[in-house]
C-alpha atoms as a PDB file:
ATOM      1  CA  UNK A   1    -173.841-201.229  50.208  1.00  0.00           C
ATOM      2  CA  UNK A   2    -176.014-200.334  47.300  1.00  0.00           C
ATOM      3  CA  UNK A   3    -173.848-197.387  45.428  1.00  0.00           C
ATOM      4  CA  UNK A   4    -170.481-198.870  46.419  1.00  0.00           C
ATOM      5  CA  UNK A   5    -168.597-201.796  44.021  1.00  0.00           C
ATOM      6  CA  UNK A   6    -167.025-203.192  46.963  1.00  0.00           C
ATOM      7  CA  UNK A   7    -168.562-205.824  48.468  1.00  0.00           C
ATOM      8  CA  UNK A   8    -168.974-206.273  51.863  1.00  0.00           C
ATOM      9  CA  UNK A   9    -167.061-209.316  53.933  1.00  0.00           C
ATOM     10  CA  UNK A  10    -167.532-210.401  57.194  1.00  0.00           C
ATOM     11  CA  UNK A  11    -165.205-212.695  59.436  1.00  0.00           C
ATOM     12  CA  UNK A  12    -166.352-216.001  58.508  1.00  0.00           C
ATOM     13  CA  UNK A  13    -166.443-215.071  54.717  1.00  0.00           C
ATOM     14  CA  UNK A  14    -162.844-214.450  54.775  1.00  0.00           C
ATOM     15  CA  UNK A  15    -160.292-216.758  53.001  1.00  0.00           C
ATOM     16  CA  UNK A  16    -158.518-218.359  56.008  1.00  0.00           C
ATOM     17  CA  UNK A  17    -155.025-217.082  54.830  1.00  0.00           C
ATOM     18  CA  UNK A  18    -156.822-213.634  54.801  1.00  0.00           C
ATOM     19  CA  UNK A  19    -158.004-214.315  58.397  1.00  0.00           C
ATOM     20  CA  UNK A  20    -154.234-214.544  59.787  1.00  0.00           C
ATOM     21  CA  UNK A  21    -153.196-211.718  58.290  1.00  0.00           C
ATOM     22  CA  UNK A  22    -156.467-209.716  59.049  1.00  0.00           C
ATOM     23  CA  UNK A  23    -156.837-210.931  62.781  1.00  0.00           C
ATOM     24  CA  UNK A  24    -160.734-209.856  63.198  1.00  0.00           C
ATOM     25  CA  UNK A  25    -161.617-209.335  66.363  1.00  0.00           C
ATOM     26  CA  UNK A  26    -158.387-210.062  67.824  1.00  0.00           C
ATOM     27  CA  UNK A  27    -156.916-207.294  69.747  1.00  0.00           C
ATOM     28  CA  UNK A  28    -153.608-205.213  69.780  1.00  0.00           C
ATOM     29  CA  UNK A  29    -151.926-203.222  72.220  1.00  0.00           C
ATOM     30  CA  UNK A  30    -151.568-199.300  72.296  1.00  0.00           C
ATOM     31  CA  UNK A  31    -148.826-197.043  73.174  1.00  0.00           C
ATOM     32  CA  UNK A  32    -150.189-196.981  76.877  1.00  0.00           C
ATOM     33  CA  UNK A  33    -150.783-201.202  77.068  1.00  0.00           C
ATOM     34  CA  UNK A  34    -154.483-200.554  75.765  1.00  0.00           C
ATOM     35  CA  UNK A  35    -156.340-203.397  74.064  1.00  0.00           C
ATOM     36  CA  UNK A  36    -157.984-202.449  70.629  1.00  0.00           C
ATOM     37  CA  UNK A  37    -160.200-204.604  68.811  1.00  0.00           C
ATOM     38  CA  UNK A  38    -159.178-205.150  65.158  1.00  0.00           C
ATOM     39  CA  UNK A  39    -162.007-204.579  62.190  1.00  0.00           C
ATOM     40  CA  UNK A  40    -164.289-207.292  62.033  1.00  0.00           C
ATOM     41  CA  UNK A  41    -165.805-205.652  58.566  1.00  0.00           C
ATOM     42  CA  UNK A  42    -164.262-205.626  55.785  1.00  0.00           C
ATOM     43  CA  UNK A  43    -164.236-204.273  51.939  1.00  0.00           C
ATOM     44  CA  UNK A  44    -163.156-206.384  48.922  1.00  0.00           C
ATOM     45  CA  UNK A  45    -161.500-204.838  45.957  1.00  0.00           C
ATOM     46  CA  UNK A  46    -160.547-207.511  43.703  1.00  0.00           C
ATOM     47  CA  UNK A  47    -158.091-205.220  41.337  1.00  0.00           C
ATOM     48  CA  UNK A  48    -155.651-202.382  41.087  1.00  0.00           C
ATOM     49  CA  UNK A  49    -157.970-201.234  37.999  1.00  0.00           C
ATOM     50  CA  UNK A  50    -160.994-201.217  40.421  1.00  0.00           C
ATOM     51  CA  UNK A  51    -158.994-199.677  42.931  1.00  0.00           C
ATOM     52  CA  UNK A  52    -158.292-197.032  40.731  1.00  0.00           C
ATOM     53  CA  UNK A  53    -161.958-196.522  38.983  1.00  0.00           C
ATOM     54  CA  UNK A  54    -163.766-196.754  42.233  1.00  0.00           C
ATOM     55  CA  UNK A  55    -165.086-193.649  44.275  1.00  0.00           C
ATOM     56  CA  UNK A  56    -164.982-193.101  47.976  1.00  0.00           C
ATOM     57  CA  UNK A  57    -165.689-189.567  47.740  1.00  0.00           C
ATOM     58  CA  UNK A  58    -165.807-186.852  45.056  1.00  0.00           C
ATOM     59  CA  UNK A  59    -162.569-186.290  45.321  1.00  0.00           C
ATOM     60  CA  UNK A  60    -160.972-189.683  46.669  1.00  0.00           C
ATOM     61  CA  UNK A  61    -160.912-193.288  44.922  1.00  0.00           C
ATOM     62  CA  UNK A  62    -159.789-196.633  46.712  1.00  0.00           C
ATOM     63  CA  UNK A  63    -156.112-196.550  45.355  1.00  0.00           C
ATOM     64  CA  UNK A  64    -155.377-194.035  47.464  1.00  0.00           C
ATOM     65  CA  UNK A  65    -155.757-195.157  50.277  1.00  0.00           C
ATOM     66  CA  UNK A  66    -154.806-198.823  49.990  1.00  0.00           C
ATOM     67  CA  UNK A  67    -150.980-198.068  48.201  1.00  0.00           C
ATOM     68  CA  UNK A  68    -148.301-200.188  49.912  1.00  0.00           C
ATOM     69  CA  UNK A  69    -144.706-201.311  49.464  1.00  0.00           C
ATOM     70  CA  UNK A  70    -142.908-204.482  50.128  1.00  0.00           C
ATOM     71  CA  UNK A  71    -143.068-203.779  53.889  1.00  0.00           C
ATOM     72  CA  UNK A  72    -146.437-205.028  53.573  1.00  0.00           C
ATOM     73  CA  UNK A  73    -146.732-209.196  53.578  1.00  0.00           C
ATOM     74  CA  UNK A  74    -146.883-210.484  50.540  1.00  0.00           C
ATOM     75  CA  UNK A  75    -150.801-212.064  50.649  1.00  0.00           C
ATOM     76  CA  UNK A  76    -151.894-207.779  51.314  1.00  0.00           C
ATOM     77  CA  UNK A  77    -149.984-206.909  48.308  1.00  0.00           C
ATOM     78  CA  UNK A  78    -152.413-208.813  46.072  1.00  0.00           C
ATOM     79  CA  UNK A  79    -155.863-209.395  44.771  1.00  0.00           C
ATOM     80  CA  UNK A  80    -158.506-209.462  46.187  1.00  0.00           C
ATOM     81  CA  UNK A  81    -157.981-207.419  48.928  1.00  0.00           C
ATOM     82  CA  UNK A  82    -159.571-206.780  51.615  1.00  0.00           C
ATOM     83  CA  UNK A  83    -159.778-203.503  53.745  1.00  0.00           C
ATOM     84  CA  UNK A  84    -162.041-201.826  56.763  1.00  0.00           C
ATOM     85  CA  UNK A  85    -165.569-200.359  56.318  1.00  0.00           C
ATOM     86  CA  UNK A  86    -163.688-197.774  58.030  1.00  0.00           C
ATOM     87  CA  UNK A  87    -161.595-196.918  55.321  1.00  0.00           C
ATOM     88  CA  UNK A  88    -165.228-195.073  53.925  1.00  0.00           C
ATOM     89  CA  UNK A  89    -165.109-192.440  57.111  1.00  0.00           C
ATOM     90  CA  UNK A  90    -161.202-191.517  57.153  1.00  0.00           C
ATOM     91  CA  UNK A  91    -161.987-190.897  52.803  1.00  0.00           C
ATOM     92  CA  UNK A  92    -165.146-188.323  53.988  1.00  0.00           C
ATOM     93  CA  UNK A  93    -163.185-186.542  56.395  1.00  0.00           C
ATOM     94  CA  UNK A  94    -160.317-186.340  53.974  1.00  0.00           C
ATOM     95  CA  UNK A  95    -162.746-185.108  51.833  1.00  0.00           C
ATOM     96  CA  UNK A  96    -163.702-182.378  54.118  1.00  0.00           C
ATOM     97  CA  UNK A  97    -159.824-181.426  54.225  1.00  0.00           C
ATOM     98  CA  UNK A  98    -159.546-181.070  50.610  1.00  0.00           C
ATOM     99  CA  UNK A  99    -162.378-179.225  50.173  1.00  0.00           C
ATOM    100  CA  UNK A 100    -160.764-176.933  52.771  1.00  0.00           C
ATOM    101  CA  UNK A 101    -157.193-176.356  50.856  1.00  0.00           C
ATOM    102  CA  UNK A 102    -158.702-176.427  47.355  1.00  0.00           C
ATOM    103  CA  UNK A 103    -156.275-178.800  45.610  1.00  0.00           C
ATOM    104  CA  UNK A 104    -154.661-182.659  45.774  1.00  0.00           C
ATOM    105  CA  UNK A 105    -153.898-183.979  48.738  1.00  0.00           C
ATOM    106  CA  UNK A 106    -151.773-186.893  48.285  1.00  0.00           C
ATOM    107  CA  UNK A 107    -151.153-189.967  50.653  1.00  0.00           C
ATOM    108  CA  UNK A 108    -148.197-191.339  51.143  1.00  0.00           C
ATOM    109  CA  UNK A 109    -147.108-195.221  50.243  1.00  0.00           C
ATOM    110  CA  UNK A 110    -148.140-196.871  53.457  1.00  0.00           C
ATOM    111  CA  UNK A 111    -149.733-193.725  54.688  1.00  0.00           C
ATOM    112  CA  UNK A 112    -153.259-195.359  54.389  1.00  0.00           C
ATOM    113  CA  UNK A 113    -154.519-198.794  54.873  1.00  0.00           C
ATOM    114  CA  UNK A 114    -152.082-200.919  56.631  1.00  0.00           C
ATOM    115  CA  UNK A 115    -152.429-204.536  57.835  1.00  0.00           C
ATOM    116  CA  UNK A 116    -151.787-206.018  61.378  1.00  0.00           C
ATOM    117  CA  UNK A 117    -148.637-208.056  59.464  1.00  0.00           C
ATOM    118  CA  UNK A 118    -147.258-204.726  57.648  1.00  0.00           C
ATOM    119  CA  UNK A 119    -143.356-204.228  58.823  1.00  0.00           C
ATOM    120  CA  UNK A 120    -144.438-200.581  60.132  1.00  0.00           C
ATOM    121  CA  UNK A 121    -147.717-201.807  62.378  1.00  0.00           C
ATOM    122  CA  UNK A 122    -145.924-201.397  65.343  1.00  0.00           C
ATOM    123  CA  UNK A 123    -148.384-201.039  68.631  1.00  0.00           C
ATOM    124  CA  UNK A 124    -151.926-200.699  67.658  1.00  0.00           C
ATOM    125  CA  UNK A 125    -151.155-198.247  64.622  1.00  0.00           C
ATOM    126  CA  UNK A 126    -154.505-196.493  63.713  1.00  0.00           C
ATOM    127  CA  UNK A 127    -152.978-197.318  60.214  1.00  0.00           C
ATOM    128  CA  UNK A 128    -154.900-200.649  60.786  1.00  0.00           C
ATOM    129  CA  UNK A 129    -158.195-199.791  61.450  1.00  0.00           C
ATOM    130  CA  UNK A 130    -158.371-197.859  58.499  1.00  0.00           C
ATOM    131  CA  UNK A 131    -158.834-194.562  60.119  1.00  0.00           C
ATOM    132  CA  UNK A 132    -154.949-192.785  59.515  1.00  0.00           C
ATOM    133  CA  UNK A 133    -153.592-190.854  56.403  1.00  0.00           C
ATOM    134  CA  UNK A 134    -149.837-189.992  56.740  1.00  0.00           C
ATOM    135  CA  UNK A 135    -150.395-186.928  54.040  1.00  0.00           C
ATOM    136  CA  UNK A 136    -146.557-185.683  52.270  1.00  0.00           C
ATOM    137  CA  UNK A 137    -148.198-183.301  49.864  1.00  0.00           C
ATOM    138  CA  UNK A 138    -150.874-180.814  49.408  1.00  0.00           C
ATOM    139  CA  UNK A 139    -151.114-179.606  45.582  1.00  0.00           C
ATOM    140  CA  UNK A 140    -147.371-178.189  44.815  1.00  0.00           C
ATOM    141  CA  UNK A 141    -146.525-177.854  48.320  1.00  0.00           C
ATOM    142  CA  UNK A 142    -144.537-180.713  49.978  1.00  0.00           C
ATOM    143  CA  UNK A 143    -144.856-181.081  53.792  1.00  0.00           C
ATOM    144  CA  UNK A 144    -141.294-181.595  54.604  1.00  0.00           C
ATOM    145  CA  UNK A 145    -140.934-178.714  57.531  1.00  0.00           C
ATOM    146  CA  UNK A 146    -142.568-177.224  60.699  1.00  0.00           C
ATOM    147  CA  UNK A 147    -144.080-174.439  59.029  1.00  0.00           C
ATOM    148  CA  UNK A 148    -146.070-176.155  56.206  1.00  0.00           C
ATOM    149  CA  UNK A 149    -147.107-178.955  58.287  1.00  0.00           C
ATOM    150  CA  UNK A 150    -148.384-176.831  61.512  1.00  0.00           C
ATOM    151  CA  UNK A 151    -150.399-174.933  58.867  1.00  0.00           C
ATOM    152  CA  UNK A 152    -152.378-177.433  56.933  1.00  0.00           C
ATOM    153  CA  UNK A 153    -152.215-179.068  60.683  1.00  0.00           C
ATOM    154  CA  UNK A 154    -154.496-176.411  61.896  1.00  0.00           C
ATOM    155  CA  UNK A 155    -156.832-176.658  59.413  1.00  0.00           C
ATOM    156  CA  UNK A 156    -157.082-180.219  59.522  1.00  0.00           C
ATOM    157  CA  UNK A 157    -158.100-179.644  63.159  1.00  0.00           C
ATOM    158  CA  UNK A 158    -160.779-177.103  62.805  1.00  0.00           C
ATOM    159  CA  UNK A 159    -162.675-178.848  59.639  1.00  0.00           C
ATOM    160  CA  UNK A 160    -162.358-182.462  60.759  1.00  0.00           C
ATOM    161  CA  UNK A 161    -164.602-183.392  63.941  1.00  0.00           C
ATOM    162  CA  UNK A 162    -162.298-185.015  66.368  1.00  0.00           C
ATOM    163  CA  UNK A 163    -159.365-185.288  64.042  1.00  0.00           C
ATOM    164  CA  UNK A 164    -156.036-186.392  65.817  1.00  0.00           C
ATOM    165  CA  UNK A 165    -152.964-184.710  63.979  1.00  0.00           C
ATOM    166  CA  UNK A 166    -149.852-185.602  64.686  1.00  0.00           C
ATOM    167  CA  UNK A 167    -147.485-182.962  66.352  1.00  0.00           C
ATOM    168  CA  UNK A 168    -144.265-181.540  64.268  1.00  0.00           C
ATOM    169  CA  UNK A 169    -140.957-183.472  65.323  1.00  0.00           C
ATOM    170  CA  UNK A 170    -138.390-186.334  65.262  1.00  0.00           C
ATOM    171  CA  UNK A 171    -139.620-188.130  68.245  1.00  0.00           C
ATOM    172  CA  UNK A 172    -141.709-191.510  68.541  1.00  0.00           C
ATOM    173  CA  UNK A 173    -145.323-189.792  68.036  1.00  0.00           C
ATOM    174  CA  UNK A 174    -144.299-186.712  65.787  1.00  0.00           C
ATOM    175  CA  UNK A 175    -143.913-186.370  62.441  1.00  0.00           C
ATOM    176  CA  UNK A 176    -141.484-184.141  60.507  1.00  0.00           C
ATOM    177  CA  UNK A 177    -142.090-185.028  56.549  1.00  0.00           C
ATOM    178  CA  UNK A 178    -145.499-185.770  56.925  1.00  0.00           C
ATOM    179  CA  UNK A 179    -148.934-184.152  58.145  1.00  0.00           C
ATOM    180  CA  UNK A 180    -150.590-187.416  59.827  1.00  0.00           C
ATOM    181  CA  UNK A 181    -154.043-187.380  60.289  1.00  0.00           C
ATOM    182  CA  UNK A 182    -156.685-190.297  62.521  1.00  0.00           C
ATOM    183  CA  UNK A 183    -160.000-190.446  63.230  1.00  0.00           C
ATOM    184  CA  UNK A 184    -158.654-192.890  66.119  1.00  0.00           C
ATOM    185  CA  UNK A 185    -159.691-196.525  66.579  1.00  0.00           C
ATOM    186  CA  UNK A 186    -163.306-196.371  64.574  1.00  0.00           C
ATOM    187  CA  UNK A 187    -165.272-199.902  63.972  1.00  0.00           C
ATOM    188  CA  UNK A 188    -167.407-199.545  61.026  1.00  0.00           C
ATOM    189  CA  UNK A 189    -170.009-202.126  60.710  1.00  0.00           C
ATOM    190  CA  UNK A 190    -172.588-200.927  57.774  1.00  0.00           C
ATOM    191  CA  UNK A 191    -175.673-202.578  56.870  1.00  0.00           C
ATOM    192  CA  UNK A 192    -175.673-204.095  53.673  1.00  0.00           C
ATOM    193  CA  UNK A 193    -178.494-204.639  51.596  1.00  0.00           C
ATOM    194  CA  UNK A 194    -180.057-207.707  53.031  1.00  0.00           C
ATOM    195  CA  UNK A 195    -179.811-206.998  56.615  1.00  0.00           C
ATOM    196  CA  UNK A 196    -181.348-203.457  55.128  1.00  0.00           C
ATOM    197  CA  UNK A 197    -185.001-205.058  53.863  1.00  0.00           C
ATOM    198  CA  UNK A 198    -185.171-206.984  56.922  1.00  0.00           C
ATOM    199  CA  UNK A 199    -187.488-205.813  59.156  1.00  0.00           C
ATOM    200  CA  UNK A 200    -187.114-204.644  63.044  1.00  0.00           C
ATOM    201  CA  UNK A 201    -189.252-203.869  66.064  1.00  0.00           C
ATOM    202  CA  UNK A 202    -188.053-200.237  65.901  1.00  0.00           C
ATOM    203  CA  UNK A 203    -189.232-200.097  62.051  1.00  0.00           C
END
């Protein structure tokens, strides 16, 4: 991670409180009784002020994406935290999106980063791999009804490669203040810098 101020933290480097709330490796349950593995790789950002001076993308920083209320435990509301490698891929195909529309795109509190303790990780919420962005405004334009989200829903779809969008509704599954948008249950292991100058059979 040579351009990146976040370092990278693996399982066992994890501060054993960190490692209850995080559950590597552990599994959860999807809507259909599917096992998912949780991240086992994991980004530290030791302050809101780094949070909100570091770059994911050109148009993205960390805060963004890691904003929570109280319905997040208490440890996950302070610093250092730690988030999913992931967290990198949802902010570049965000990025995609915004270059798309031309203006802010703005995530939701709790519509990014959410831990396996948070009060709304119910089932394996994609929310905890990193990978989801509940989105409740684009520029001036809140999404708040069927016709604004369907739009920017569509073009979420055709400039974000495999991009799962929530449909428009009030059932369990559809969203109807919000465009939600998941690159699905992504494990993002990069190579950091000393696993990068060691050498392999392939190299």
């Amino acid at each position: 991670m040579t351009t990146l101020p976040l370092p990278l933290v693996l399982p066992g480097d994890l501060p054993r409180e960190w490692r209850q709330v995080l559950r590597p490796g552990e599994t959860l349950r999807d809507r259909s009784g599917i096992e998912r593995v949780l991240p086992s790789s994991f980004l530290r950002v030791d302050s809101w002020h780094q949070a909100l001076e570091t770059d994911l993308t050109v148009h993205f920083k960390a805060w963004e994406l890691i904003g929570v209320d109280v319905r997040e435990t208490l440890l996950a509301r302070s610093f250092p935290r730690y988030v999913p490698c992931a967290i990198l891929l949802l902010a570049g195909a965000l990025e995609l999106f915004r270059l798309e529309v031309g203006t802010y795109v703005h995530v939701a509190a709790n519509g990014g980063y959410r831990s396996p303790a948070h009060a709304l990780s119910r089932h394996a919420s994609r929310h905890c791999w990193g990978t989801a962005a509940n989105i409740y405004r684009i520029g001036d334009t809140y999404l708040d009804n069927r016709e604004e989200i369907e739009k920017y829903a569509a073009i979420a779809r055709r400039v974000i490669p495999g991009a799962w969008i929530r449909p428009w509704g009030q059932e369990d599954g559809e969203a109807d203040d919000h465009l939600h948008i998941d690159i699905g249950y992504t494990l993002f292991d990069p190579v950091d810098v000393q696993d990068a100058s060691q050498p392999t059979e392939e190299s």
